[in-house]
C-alpha atoms as a PDB file:
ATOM      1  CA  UNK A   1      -1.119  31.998  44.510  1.00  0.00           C
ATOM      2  CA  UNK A   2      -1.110  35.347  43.325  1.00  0.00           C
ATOM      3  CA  UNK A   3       0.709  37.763  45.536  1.00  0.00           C
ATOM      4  CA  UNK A   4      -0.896  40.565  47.461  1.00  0.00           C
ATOM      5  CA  UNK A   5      -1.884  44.151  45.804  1.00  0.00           C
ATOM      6  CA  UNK A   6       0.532  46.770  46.475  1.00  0.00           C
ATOM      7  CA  UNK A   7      -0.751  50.490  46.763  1.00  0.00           C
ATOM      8  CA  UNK A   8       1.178  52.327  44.615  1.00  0.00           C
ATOM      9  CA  UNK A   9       1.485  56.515  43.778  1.00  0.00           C
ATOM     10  CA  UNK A  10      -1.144  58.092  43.757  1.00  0.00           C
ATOM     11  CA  UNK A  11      -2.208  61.245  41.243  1.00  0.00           C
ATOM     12  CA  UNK A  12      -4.764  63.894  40.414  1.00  0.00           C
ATOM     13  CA  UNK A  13      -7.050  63.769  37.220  1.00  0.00           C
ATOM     14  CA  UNK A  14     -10.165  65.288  36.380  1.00  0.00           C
ATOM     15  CA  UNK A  15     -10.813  67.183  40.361  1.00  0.00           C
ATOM     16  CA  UNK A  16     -10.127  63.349  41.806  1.00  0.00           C
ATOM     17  CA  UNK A  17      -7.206  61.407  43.378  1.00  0.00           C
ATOM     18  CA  UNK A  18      -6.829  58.292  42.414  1.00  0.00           C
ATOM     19  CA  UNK A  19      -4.591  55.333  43.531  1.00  0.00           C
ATOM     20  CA  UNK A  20      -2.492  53.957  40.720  1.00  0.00           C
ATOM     21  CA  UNK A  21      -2.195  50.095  40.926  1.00  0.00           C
ATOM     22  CA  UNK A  22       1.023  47.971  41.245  1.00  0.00           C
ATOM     23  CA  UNK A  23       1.696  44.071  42.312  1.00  0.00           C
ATOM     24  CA  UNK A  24       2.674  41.042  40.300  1.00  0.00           C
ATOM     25  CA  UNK A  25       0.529  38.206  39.735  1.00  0.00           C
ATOM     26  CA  UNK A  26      -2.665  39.949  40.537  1.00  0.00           C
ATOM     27  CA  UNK A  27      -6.522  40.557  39.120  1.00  0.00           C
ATOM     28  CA  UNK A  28      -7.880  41.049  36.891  1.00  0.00           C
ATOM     29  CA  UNK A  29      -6.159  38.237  34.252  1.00  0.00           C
ATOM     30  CA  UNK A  30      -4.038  37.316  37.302  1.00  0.00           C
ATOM     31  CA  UNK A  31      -1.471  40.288  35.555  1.00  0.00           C
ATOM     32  CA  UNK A  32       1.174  42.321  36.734  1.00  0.00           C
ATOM     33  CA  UNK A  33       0.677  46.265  36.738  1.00  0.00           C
ATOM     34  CA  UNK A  34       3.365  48.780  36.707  1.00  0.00           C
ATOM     35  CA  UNK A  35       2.503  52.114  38.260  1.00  0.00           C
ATOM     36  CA  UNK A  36       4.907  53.713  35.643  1.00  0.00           C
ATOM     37  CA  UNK A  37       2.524  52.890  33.014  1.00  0.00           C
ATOM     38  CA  UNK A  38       0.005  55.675  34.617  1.00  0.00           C
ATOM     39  CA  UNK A  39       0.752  59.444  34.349  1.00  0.00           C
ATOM     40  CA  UNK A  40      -1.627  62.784  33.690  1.00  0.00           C
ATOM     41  CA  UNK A  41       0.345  65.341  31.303  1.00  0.00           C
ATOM     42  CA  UNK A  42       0.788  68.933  31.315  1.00  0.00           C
ATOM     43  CA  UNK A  43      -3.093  68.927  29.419  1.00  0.00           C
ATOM     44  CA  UNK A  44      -4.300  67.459  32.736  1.00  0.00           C
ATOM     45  CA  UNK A  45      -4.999  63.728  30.418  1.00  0.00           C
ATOM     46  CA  UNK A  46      -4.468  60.236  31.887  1.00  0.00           C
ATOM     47  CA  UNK A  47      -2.939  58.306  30.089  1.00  0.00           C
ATOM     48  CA  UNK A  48      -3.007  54.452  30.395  1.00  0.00           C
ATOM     49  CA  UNK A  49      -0.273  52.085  28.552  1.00  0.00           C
ATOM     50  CA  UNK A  50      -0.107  48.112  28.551  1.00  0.00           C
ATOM     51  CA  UNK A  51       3.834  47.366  27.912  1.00  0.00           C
ATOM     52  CA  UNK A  52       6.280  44.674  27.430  1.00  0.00           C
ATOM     53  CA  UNK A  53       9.713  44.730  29.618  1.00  0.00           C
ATOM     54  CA  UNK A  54      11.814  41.843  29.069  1.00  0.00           C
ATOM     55  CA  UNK A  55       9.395  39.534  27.236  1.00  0.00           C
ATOM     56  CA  UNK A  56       6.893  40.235  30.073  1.00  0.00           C
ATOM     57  CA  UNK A  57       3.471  42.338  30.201  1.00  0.00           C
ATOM     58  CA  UNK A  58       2.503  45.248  32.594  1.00  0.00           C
ATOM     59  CA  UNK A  59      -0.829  46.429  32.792  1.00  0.00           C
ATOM     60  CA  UNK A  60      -2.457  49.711  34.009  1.00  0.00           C
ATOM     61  CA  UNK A  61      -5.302  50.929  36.425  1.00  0.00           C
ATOM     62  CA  UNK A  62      -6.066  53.714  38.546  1.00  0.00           C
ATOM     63  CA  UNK A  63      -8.923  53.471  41.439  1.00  0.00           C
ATOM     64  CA  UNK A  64     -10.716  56.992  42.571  1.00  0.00           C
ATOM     65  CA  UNK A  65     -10.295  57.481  46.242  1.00  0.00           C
ATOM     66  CA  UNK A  66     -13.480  58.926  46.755  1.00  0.00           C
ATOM     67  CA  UNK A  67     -16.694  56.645  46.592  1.00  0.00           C
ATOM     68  CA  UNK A  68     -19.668  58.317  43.864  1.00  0.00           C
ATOM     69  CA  UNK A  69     -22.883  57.239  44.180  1.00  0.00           C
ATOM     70  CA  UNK A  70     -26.161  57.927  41.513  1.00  0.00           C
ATOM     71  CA  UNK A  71     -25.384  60.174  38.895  1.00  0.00           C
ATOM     72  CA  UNK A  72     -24.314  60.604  35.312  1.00  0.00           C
ATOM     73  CA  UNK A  73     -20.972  59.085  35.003  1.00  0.00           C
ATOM     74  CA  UNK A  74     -18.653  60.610  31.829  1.00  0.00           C
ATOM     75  CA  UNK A  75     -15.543  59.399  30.538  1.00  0.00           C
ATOM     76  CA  UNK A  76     -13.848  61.459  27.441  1.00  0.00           C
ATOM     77  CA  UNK A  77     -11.439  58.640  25.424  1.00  0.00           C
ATOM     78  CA  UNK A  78      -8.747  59.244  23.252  1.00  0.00           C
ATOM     79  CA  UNK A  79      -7.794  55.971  20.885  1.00  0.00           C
ATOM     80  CA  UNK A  80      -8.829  52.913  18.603  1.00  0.00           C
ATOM     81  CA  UNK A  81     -10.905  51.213  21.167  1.00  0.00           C
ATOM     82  CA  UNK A  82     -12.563  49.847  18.196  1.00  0.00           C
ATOM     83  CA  UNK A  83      -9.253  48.126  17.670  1.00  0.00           C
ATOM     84  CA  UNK A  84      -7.974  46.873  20.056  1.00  0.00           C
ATOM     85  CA  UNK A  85      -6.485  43.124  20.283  1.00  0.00           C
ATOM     86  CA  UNK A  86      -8.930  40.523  20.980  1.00  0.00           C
ATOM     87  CA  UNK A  87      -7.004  39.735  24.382  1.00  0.00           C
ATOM     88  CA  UNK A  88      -6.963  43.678  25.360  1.00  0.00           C
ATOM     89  CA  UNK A  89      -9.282  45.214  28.136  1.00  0.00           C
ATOM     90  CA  UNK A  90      -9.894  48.434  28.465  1.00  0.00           C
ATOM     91  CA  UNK A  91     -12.819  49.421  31.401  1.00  0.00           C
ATOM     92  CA  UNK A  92     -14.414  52.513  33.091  1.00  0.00           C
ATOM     93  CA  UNK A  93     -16.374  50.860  36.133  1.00  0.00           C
ATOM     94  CA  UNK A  94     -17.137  51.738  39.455  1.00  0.00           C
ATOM     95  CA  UNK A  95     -16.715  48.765  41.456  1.00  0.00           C
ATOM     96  CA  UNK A  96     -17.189  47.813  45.032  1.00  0.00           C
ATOM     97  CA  UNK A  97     -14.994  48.348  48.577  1.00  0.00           C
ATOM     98  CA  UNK A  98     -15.005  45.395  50.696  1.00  0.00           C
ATOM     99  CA  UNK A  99     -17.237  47.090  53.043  1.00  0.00           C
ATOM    100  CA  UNK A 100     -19.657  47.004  50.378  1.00  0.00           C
ATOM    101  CA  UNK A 101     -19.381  43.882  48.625  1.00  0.00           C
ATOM    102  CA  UNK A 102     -17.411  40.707  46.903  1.00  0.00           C
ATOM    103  CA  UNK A 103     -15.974  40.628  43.646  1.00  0.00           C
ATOM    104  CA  UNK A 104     -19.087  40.020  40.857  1.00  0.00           C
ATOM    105  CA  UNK A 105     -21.735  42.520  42.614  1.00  0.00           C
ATOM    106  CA  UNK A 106     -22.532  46.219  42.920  1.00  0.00           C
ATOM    107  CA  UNK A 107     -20.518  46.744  39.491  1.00  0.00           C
ATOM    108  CA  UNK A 108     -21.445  49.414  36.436  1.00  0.00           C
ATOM    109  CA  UNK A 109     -18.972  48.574  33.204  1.00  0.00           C
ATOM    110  CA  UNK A 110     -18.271  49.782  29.611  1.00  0.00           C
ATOM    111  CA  UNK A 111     -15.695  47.470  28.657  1.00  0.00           C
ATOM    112  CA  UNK A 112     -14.289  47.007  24.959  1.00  0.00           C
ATOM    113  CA  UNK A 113     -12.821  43.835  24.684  1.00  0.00           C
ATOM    114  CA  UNK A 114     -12.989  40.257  22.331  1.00  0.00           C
ATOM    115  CA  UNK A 115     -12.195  38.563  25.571  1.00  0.00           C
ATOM    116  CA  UNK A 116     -10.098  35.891  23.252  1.00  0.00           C
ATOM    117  CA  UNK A 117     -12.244  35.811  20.498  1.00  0.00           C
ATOM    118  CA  UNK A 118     -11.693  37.678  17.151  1.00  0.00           C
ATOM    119  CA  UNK A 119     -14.848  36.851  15.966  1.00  0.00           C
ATOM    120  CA  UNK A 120     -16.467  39.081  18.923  1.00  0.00           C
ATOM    121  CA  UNK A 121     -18.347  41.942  19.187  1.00  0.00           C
ATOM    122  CA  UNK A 122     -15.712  44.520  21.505  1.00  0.00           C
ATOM    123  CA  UNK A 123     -18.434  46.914  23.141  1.00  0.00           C
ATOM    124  CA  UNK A 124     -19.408  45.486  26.323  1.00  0.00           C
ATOM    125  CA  UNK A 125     -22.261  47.159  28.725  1.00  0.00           C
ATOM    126  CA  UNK A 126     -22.930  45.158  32.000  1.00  0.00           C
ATOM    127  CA  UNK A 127     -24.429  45.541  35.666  1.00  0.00           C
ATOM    128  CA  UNK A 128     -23.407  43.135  38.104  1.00  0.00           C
ATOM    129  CA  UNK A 129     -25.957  42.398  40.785  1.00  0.00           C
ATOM    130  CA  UNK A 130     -26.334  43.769  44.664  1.00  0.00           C
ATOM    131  CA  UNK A 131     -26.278  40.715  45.809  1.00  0.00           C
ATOM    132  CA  UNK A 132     -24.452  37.149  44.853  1.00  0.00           C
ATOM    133  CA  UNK A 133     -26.679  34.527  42.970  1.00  0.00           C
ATOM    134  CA  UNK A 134     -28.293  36.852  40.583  1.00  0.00           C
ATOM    135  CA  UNK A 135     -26.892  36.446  37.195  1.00  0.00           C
ATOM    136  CA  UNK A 136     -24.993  39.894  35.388  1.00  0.00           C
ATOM    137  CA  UNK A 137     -27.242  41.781  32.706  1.00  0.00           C
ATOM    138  CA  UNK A 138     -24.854  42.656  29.511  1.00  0.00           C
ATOM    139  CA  UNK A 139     -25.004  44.146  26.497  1.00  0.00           C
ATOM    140  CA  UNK A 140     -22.825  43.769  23.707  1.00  0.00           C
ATOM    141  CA  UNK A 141     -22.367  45.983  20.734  1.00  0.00           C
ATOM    142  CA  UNK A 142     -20.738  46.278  17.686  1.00  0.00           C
ATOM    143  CA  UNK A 143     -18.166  49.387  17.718  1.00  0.00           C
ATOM    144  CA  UNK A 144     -16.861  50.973  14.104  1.00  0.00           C
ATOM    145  CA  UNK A 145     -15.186  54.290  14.813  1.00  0.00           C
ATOM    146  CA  UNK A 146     -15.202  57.127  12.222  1.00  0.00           C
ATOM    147  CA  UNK A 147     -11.674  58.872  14.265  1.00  0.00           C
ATOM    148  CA  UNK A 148     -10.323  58.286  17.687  1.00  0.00           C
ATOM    149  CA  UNK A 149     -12.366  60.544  20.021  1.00  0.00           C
ATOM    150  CA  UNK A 150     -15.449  59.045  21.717  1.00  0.00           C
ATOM    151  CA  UNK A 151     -17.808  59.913  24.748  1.00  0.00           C
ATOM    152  CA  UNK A 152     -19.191  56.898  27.076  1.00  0.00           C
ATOM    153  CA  UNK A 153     -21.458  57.270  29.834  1.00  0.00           C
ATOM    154  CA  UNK A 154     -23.758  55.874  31.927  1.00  0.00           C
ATOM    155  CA  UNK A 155     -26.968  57.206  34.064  1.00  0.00           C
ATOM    156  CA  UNK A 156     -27.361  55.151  37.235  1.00  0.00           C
ATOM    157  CA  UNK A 157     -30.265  55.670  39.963  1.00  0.00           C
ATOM    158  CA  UNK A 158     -32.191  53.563  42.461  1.00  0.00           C
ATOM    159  CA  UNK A 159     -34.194  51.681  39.551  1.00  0.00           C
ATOM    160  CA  UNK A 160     -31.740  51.903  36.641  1.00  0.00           C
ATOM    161  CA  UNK A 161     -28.802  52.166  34.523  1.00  0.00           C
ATOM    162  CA  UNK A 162     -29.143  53.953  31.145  1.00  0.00           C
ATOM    163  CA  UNK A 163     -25.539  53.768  28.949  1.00  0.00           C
ATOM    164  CA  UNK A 164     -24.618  55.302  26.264  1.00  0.00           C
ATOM    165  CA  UNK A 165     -21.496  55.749  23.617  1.00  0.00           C
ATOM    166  CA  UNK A 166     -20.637  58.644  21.023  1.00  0.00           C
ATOM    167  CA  UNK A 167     -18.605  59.339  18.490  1.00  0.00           C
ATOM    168  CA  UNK A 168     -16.466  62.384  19.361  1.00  0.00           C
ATOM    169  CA  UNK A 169     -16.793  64.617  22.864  1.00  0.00           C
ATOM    170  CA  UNK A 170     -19.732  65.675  24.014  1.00  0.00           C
ATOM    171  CA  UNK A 171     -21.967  67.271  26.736  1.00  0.00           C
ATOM    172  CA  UNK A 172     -25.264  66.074  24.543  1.00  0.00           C
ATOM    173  CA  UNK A 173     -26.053  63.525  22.492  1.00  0.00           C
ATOM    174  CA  UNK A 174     -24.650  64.074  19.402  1.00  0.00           C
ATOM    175  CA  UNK A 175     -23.404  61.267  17.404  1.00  0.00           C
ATOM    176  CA  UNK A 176     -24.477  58.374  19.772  1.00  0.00           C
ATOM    177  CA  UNK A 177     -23.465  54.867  18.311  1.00  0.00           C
ATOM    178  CA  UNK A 178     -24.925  52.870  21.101  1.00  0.00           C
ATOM    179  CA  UNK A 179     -27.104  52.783  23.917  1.00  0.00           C
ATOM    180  CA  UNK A 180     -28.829  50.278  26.607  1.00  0.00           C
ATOM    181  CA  UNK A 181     -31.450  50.956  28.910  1.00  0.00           C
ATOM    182  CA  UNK A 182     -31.373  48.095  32.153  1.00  0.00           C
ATOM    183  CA  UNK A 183     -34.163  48.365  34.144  1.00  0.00           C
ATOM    184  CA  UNK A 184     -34.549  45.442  36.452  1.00  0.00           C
ATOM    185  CA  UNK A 185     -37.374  43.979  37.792  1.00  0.00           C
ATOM    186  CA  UNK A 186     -36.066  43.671  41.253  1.00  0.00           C
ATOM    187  CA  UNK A 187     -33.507  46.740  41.504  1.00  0.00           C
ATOM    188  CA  UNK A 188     -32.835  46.298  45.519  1.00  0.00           C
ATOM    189  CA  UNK A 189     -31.037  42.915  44.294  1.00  0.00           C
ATOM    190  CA  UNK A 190     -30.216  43.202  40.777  1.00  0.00           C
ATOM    191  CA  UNK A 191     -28.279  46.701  40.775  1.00  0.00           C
ATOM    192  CA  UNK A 192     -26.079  48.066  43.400  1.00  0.00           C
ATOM    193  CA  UNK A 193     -27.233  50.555  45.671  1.00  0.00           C
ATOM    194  CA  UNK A 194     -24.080  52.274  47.648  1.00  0.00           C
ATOM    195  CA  UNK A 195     -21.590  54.652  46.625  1.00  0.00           C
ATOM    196  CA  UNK A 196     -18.414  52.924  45.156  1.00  0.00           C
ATOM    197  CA  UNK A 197     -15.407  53.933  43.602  1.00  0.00           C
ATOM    198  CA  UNK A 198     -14.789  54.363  40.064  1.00  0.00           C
ATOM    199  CA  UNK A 199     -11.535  52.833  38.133  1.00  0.00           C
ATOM    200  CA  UNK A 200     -10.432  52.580  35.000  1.00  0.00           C
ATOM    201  CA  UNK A 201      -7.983  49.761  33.917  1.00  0.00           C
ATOM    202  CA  UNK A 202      -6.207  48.598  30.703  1.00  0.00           C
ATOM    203  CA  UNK A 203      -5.205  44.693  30.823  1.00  0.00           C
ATOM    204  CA  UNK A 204      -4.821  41.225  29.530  1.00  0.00           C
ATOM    205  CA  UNK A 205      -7.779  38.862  29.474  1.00  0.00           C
ATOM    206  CA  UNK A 206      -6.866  35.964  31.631  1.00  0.00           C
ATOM    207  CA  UNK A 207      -2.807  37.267  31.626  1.00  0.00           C
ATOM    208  CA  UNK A 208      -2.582  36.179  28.033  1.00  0.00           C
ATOM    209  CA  UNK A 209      -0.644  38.734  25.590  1.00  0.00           C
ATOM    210  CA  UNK A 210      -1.576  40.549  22.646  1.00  0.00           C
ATOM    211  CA  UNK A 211      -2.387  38.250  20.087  1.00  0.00           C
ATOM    212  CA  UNK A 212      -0.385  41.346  17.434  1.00  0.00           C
ATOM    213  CA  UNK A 213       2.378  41.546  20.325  1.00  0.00           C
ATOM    214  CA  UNK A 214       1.881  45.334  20.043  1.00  0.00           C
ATOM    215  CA  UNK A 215       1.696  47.787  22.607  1.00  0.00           C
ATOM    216  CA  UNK A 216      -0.885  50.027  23.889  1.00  0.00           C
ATOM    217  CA  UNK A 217      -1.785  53.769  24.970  1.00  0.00           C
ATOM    218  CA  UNK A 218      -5.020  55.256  25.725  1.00  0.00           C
ATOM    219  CA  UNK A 219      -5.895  58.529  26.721  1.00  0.00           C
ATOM    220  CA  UNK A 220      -8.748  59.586  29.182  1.00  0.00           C
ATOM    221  CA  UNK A 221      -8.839  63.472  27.762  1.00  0.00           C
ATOM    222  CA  UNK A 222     -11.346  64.159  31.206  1.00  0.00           C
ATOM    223  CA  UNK A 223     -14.002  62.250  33.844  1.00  0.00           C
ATOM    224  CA  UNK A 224     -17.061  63.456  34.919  1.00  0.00           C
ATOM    225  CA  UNK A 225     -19.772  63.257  37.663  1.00  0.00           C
ATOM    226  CA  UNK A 226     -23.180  64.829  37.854  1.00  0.00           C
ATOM    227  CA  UNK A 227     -24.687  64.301  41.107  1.00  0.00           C
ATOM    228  CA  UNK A 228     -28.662  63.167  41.210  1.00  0.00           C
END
């Protein structure tokens, strides 16, 4: 049974506070998350590690306090997300309260991970749906990084949700290595609709370690929001 979250420290990155997550035992993997693995820097850049203490695994993730709703989501990375072990997640979501839904709905993801599998490709775009039943809409893309600096965003309104990823870090669209345009037929149940907050997490899929047994660090150099 896996124990219940604790709320941990909380910090300030990018204009937002953010609530830095800590428990043993919990999701996503089940995992266990050490809020000293989550700091900003004198730059004003989040960083994000996954660690081994003692033969065991701590994870990282940090959920914004305030809920954003339809707008042009940015997140500015620093790493080898194109690298990263096949049983490595690293995700910039927004994802639902309680209030506002269950686990599987109103959720907007760039993900890079194998989940497992080296053969896989480690981009991963998905929207989960309003409303349970409805199936998730994903996109998966091949990612082969020319340095360690890339943009990711995605554009989400009432009918849609238009992602894309860049090669370096940028305001335009320079350099843009993928992209994915979801338009749903039925948007009222196939794409959420309420403000939510956003997190970003780095974990292990399904609690299992590294496959390499190495650490990880990534960097979020800054977020941003643009209101619609």
């Amino acid at each position: 049974m896996a124990s219940p979250e604790r709320q941990g420290k909380t910090l300030t990155f990018s204009g937002y506070d953010w609530t830095v997550k800590s428990g043993a035992n919990v999701g996503p993997g089940p995992n266990n998350w050490d809020g000293n693995n989550v700091w900003v820097d004198e730059q004003g850049e989040l960083h994000l590690k996954l660690t081994n203490r003692d033969g065991k695994w701590y994870c990282s993730q940090v959920a914004m306090k305030d809920r954003l709703g339809f707008g042009a989501y940015q997140f500015w990375i620093i790493g080898r997300v194109d690298k990263l072990d096949p049983n490595v997640v690293f995700g910039l979501f927004d994802y639902p309260t309680r209030d506002v839904g269950p686990d599987g709905t109103h959720e907007i993801d760039v993900e890079f991970a194998k989940w497992g599998r080296p053969e896989a490709e480690i981009g991963n775009y998905t929207v989960w749906p309003a409303i349970k039943g409805p199936d998730r809409a994903f996109q998966r893309f091949a990612v082969d990084l020319n340095g360690s600096y890339t943009t990711h965003r995605f554009a989400w309104n009432a009918t849609s949700v238009f992602f894309q990823s860049l090669h370096g870090h940028h305001d335009d669209n320079s350099n843009e290595f993928a992209e994915w345009l979801y338009e749903p037929p039925d948007p009222a149940s196939q794409l959420g609709q309420q403000p939510v907050p956003v997190e970003i997490n780095l974990w292990l899929f399904k609690g299992q370690p590294p496959q390499d047994g190495h650490e990880v660090e990534l960097i979020v150099r800054s977020f941003k929001f643009t209101p619609v």
